[in-house]
C-alpha atoms as a PDB file:
ATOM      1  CA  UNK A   1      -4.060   8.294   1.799  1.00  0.00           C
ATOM      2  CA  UNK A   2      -4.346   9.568  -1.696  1.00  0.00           C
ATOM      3  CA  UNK A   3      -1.609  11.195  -3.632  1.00  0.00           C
ATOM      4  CA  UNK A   4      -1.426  12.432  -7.405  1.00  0.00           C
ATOM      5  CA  UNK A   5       0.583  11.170  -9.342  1.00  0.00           C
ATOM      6  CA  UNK A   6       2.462  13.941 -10.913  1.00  0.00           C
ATOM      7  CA  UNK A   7       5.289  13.593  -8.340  1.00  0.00           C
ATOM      8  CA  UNK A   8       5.921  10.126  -9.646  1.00  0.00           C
ATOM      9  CA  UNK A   9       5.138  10.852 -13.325  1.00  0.00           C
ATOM     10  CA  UNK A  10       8.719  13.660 -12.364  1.00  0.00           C
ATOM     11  CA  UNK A  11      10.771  11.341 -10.984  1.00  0.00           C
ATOM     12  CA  UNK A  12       9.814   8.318 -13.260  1.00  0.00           C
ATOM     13  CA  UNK A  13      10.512  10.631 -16.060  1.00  0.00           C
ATOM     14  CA  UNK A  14      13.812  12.003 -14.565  1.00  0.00           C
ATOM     15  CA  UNK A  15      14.760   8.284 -13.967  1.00  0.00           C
ATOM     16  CA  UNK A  16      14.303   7.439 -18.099  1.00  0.00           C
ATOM     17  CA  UNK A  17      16.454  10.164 -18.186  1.00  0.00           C
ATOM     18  CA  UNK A  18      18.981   8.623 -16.283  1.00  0.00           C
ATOM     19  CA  UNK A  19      19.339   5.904 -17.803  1.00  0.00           C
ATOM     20  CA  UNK A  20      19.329   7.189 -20.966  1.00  0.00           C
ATOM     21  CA  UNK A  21      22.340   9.585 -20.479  1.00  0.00           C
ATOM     22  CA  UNK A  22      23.785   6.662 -18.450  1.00  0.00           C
ATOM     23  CA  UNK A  23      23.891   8.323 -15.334  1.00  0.00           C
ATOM     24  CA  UNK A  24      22.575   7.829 -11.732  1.00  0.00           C
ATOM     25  CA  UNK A  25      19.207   9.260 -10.951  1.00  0.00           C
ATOM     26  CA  UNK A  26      18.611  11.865  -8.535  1.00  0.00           C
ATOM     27  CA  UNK A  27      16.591   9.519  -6.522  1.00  0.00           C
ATOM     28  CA  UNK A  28      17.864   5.995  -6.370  1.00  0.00           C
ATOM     29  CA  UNK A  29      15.871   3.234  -5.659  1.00  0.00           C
ATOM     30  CA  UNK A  30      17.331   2.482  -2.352  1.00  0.00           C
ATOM     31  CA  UNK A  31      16.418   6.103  -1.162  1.00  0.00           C
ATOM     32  CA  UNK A  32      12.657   5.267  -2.575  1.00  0.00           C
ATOM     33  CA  UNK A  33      12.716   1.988  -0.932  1.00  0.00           C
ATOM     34  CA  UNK A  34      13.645   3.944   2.571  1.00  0.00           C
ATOM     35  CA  UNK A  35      10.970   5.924   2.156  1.00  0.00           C
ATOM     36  CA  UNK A  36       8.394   3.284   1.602  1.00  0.00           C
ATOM     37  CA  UNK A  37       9.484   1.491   5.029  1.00  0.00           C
ATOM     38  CA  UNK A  38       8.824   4.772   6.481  1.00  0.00           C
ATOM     39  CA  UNK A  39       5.155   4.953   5.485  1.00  0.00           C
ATOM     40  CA  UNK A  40       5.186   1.001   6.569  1.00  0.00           C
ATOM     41  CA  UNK A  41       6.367   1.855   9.799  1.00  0.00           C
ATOM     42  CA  UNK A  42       3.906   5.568   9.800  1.00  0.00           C
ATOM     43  CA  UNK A  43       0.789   2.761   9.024  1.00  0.00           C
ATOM     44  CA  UNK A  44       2.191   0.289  11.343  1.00  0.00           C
ATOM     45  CA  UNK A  45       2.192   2.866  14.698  1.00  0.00           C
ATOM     46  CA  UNK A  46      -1.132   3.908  13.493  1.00  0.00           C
ATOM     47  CA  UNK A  47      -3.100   0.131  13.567  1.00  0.00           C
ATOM     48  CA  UNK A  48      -1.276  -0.550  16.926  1.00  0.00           C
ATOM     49  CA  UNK A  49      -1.292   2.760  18.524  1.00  0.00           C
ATOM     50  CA  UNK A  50       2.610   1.713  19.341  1.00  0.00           C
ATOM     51  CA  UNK A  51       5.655   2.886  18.703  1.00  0.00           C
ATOM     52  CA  UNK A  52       7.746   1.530  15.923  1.00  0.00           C
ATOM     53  CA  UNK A  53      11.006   1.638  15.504  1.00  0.00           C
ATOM     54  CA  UNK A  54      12.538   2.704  12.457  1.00  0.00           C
ATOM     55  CA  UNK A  55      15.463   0.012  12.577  1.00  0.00           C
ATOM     56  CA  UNK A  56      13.541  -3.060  12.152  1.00  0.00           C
ATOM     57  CA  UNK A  57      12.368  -1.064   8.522  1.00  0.00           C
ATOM     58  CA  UNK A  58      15.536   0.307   7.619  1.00  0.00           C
ATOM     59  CA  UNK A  59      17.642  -3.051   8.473  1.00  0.00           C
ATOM     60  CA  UNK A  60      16.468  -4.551   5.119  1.00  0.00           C
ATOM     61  CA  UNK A  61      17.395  -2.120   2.906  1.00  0.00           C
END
């Protein structure tokens, strides 16, 4: 899959932010950590050709 990076560039940016103004970011880093077991478990489901379930991603975070 390829993605730009001008999403990441905003949020890396709007987390700077956040910690300079000593405040919590709009996106945390356990949301973004959620989000990458998602496209583990996506990638996962699509080398096996099985379903995944989300739980055994999520459960570590």
């Amino acid at each position: 899959m390829a993605f730009t990076s001008d999403w990441h560039q905003a949020v890396i940016e709007e987390f700077a932010d956040a910690l300079a103004e000593n405040r919590e970011p709009s996106i945390t880093g356990r949301a973004a950590l959620k989000v990458h077991h998602l496209i583990d478990a996506i990638e996962k489901a699509g080398a096996s050709g099985e379903r995944v379930k989300l739980k055994e991603f999520y459960d570590a975070v």
